[in-house]
Protein backbone atom coordinates (compact mmCIF):
# COMPACT_ATOMS: atom_id res chain seq x y z
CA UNK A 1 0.00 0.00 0.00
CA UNK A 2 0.87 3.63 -0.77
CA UNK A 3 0.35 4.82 2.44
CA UNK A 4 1.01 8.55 0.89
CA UNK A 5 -1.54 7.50 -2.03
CA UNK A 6 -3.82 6.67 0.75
CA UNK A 7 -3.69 9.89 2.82
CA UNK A 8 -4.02 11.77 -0.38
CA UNK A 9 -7.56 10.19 -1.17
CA UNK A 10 -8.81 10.45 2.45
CA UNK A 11 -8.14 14.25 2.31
CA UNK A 12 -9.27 15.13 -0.84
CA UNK A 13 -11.83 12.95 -1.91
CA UNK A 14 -15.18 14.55 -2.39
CA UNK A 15 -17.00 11.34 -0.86
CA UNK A 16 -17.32 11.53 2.49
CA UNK A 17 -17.71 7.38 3.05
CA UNK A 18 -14.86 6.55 0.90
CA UNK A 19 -12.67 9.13 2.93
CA UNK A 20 -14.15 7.37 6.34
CA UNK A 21 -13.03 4.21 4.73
CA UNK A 22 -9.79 5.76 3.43
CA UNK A 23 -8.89 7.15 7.02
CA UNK A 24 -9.48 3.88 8.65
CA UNK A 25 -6.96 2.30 5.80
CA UNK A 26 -4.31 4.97 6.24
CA UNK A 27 -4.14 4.78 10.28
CA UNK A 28 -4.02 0.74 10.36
CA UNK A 29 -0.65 1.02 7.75
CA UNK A 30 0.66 3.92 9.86
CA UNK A 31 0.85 2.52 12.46
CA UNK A 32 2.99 -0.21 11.87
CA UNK A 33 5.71 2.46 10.30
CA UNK A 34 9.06 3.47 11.93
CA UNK A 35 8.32 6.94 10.60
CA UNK A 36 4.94 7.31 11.52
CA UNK A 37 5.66 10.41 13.10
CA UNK A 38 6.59 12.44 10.28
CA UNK A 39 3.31 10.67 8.79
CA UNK A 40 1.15 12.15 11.02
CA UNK A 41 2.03 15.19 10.84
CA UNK A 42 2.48 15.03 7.03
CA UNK A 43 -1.25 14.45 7.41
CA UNK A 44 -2.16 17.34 9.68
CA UNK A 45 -0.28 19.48 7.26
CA UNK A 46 -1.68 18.42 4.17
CA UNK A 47 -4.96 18.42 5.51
CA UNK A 48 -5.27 21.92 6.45
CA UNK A 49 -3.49 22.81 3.59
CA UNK A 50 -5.86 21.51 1.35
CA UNK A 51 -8.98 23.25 3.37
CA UNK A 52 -7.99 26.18 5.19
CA UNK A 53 -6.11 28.12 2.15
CA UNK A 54 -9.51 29.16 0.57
CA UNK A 55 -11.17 29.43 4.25
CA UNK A 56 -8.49 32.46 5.13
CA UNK A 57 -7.98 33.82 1.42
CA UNK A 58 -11.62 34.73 1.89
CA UNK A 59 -11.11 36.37 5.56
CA UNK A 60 -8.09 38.04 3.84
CA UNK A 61 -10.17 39.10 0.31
CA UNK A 62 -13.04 39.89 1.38
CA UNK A 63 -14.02 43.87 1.73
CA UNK A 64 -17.58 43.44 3.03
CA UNK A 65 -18.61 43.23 6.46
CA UNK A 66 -20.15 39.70 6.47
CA UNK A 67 -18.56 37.21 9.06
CA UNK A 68 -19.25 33.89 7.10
CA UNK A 69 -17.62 31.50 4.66
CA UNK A 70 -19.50 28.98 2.24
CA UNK A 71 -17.63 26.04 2.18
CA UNK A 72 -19.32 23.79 -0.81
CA UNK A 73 -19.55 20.20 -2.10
CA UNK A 74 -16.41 20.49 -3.86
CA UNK A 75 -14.26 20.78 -0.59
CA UNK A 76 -17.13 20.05 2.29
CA UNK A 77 -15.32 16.45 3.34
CA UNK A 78 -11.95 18.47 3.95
CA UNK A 79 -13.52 21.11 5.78
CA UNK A 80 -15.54 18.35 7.82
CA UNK A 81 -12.63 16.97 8.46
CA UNK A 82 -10.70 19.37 9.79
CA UNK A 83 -12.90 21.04 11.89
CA UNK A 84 -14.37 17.93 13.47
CA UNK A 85 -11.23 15.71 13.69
CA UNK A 86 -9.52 15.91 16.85
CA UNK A 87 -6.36 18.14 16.93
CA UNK A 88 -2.77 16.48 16.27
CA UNK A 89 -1.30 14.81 19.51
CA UNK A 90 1.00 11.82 20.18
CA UNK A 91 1.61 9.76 16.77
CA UNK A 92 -0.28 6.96 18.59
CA UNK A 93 -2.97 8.76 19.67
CA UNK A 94 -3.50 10.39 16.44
CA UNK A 95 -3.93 7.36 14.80
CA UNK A 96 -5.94 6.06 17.22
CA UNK A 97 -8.13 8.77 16.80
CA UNK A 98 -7.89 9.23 12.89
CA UNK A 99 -9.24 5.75 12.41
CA UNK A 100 -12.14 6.04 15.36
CA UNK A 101 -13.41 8.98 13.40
CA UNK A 102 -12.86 7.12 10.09
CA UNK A 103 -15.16 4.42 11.85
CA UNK A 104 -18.04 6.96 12.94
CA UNK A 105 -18.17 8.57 9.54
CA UNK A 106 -19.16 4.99 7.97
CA UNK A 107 -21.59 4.64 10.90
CA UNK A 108 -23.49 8.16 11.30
CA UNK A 109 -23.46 8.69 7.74
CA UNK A 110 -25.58 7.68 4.62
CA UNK A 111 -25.84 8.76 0.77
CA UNK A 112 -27.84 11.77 0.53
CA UNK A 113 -31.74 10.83 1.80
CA UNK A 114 -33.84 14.13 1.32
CA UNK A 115 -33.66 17.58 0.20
CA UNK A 116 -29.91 19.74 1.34
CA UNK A 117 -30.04 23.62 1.40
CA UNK A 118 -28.72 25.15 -2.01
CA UNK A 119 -25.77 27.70 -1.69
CA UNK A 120 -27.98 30.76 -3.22
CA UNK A 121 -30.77 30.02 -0.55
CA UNK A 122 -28.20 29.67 2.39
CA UNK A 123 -26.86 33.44 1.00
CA UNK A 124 -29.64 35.11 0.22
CA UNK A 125 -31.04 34.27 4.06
CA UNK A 126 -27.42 35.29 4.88
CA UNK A 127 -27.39 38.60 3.10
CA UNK A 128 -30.69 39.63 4.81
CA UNK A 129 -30.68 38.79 7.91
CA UNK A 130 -27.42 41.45 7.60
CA UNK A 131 -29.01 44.00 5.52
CA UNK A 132 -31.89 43.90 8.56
CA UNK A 133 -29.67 43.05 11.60
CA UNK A 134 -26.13 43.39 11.30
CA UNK A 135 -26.26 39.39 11.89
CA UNK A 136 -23.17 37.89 11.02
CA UNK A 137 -20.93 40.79 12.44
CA UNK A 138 -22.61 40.71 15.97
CA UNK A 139 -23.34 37.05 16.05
CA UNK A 140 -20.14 35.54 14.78
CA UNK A 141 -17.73 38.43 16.03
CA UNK A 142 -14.81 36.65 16.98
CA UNK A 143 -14.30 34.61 14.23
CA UNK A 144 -15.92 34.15 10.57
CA UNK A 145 -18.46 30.96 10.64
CA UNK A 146 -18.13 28.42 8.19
CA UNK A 147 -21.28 27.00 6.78
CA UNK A 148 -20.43 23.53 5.42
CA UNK A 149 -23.20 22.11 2.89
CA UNK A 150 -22.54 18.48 3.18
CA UNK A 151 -23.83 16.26 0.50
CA UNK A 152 -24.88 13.15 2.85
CA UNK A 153 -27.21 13.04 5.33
CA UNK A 154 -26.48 12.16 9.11
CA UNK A 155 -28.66 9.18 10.54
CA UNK A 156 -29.15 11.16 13.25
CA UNK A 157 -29.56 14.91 12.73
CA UNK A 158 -30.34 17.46 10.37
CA UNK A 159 -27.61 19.37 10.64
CA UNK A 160 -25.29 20.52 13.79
CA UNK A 161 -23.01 23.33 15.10
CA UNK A 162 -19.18 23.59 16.27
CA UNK A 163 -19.13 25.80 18.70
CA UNK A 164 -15.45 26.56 20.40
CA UNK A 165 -15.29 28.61 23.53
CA UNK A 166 -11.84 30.69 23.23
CA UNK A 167 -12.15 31.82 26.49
CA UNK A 168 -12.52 35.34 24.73
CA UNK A 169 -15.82 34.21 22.77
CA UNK A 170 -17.72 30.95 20.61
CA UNK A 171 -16.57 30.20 16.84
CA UNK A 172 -19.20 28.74 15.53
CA UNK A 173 -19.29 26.83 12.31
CA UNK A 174 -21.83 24.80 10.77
CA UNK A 175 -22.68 20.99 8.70
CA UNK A 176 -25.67 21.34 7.08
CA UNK A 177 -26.73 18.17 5.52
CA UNK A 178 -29.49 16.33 3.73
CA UNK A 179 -32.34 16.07 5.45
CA UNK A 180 -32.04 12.45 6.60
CA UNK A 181 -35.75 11.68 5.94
CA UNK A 182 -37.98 12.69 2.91
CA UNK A 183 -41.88 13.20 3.27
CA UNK A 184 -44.26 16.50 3.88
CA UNK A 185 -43.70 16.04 7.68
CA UNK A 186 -40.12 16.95 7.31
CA UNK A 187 -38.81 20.33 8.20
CA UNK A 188 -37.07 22.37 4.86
CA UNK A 189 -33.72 22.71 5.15
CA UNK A 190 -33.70 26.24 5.32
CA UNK A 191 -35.88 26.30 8.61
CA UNK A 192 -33.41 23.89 9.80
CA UNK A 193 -31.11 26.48 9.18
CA UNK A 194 -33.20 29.19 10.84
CA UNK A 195 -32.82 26.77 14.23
CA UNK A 196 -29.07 26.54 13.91
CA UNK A 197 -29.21 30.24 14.15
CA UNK A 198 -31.38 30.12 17.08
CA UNK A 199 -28.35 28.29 18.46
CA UNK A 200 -26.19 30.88 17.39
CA UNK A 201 -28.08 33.73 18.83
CA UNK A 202 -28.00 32.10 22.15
CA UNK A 203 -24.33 31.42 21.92
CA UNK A 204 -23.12 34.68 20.86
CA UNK A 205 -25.58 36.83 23.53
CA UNK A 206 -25.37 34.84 26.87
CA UNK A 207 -22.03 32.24 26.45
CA UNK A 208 -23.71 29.65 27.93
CA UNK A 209 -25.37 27.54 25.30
CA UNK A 210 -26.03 24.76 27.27
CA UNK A 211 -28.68 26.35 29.40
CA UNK A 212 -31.57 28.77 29.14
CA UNK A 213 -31.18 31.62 31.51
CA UNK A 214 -34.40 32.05 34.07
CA UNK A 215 -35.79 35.24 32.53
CA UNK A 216 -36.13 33.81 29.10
CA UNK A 217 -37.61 30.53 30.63
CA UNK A 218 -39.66 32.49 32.47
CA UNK A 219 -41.32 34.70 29.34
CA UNK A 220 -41.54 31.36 27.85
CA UNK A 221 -43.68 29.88 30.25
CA UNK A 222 -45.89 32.88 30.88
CA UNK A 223 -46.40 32.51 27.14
CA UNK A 224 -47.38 29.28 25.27
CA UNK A 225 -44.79 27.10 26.93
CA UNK A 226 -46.18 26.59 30.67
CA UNK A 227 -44.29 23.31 30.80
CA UNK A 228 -40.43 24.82 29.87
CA UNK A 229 -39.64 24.31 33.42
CA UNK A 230 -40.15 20.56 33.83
CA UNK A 231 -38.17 19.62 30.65
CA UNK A 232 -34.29 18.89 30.46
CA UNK A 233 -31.71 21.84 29.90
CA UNK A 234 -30.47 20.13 26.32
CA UNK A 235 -34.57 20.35 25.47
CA UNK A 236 -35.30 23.76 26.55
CA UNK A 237 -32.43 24.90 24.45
CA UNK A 238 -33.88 23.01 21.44
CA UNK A 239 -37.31 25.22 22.01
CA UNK A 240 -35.65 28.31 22.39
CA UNK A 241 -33.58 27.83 19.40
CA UNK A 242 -36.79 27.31 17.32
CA UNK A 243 -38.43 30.50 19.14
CA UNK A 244 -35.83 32.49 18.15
CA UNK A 245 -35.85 30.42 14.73
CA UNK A 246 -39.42 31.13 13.94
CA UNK A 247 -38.85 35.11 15.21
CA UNK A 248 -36.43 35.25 12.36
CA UNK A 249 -38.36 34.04 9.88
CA UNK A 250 -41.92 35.70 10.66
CA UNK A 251 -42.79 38.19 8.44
CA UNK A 252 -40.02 38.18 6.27
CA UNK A 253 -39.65 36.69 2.46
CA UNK A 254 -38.97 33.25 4.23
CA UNK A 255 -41.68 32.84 6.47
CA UNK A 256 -42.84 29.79 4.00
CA UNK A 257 -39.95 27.72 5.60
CA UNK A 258 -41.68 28.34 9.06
CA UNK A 259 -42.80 24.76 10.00
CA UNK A 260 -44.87 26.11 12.80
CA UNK A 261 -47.97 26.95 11.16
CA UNK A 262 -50.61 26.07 14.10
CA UNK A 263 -48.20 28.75 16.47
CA UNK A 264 -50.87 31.79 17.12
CA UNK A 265 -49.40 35.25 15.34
CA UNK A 266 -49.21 37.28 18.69
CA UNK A 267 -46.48 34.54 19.87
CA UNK A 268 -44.79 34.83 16.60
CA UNK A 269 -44.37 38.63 16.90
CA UNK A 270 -43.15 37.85 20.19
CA UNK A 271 -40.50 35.82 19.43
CA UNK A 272 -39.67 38.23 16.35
CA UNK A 273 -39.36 41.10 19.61
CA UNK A 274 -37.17 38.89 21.40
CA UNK A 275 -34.82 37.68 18.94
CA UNK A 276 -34.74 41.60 17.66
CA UNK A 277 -33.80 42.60 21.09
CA UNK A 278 -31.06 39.85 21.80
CA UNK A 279 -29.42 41.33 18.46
CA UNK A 280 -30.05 45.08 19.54
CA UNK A 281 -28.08 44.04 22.56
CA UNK A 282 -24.89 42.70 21.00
């Protein structure tokens, strides 16, 4: 085996499974080498190589004030990779962990299911909710987000956020896949989008995005969620995300994506106040 040949096609293959099955190949035959220290971090070098050059060309190029990069099909596997991969450590290690994520690739990933978001959708909800808000310079301050449109679906989610806590703020960055069911029940991939940003809203204002603080549990419950109280912290984030979600998307071109149709119109404008004044506030 060409174990250079191998770590080649797990890096820049566009298909996500064969790179899973192409990590898994390259960490069992580098293991076994005398050098497989200069291997690794061969492969560390290579890999960001290949996906963070157009990633920082575009922080470096780019003269408008939006804080996001598109990362599409052509590179989305790198990018996946590098952002989700654990960091370089101990040759041994490394490989240890190169092939575990090689293995959960194959196992938490299919072949495209149902519908992905299309790159001019993902802008134009990008360039509005800055020409209205400011978003993407408030929300992702720190650091510009990647939005990674992944062309599999996950058996598990939607789609899901990165978030890194510097210490100084959250990078966020985000996979948004197929959806991993087809069928008129299941949500459009742009209002799973609008819930990511729910996530990011929460992130970016109170740091904590693990919990829901009181007062915003509290308006929630004197509204239409009396229960928000007696569910789990991870689920009360989920409904806040989709408050501020469907706040964002009520009355605006892409209210259609809003999968909350029975939801009375005085709790929409609500949650349009309340995300409004969480982004007034950063």
């Amino acid at each position: 085996m060409d174990i250079y040949k191998t770590m080649h096609e797990a890096i820049h293959s566009k298909d996500l499974l064969y790179s899973g099955q192409k990590l898994i190949e390259f960490a069992d035959a580098a293991y076994n080498e005398k050098n497989r220290s200069t291997l690794v971090k061969h492969f560390y070098e290579r890999l960001r190589e290949w996906t963070l050059v157009d990633y920082a060309f575009d922080n470096m190029l780019d003269k408008s004030k939006k804080r996001y990069y598109i990362c599409d099909e052509s590179k989305a596997t790198g990018m996946y990779i590098t952002l989700a991969l654990p960091g370089e450590k101990a040759p041994a290690k490394s490989l240890n962990e190169i092939r575990s994520f090689g293995e959960q690739i194959l196992a938490h990933y299919t072949k495209p299911i149902g519908k992905g978001i299309l790159k001019a959708s993902l802008e134009s909800i990008l360039q509005y909710l800055d020409e209205q808000y400011s978003f993407s310079s408030k929300v992702f301050d720190k650091q510009k987000a990647a939005f990674i449109l992944m062309p599999y679906s996950h058996r598990d989610y939607n789609s899901e956020c990165l978030m890194i806590d510097t210490g100084e703020g959250i990078i966020q960055h985000f996979f948004l896949y197929h959806m991993r069911e087809k069928g008129k029940t299941v949500p459009s991939p742009e209002a799973v989008l609008f819930h990511e940003l729910g996530h990011a809203i929460h992130a970016r204002r109170f740091g904590n995005f693990t919990q829901v603080p009181n007062n915003i549990l509290e308006l929630l419950q004197s509204t239409c969620f009396a229960k928000i109280k007696q569910i789990g912290a991870a689920e009360q984030c989920e409904v806040f995300a989709d408050v501020l979600s469907v706040g964002l998307m009520y009355q605006t071109p892409f209210e259609k994506y809003d999968p909350f149709d029975y939801m009375h119109p005085d709790d929409k404008t609500m949650f349009k106040m309340l995300a409004e004044k969480l982004l007034e506030t950063l």
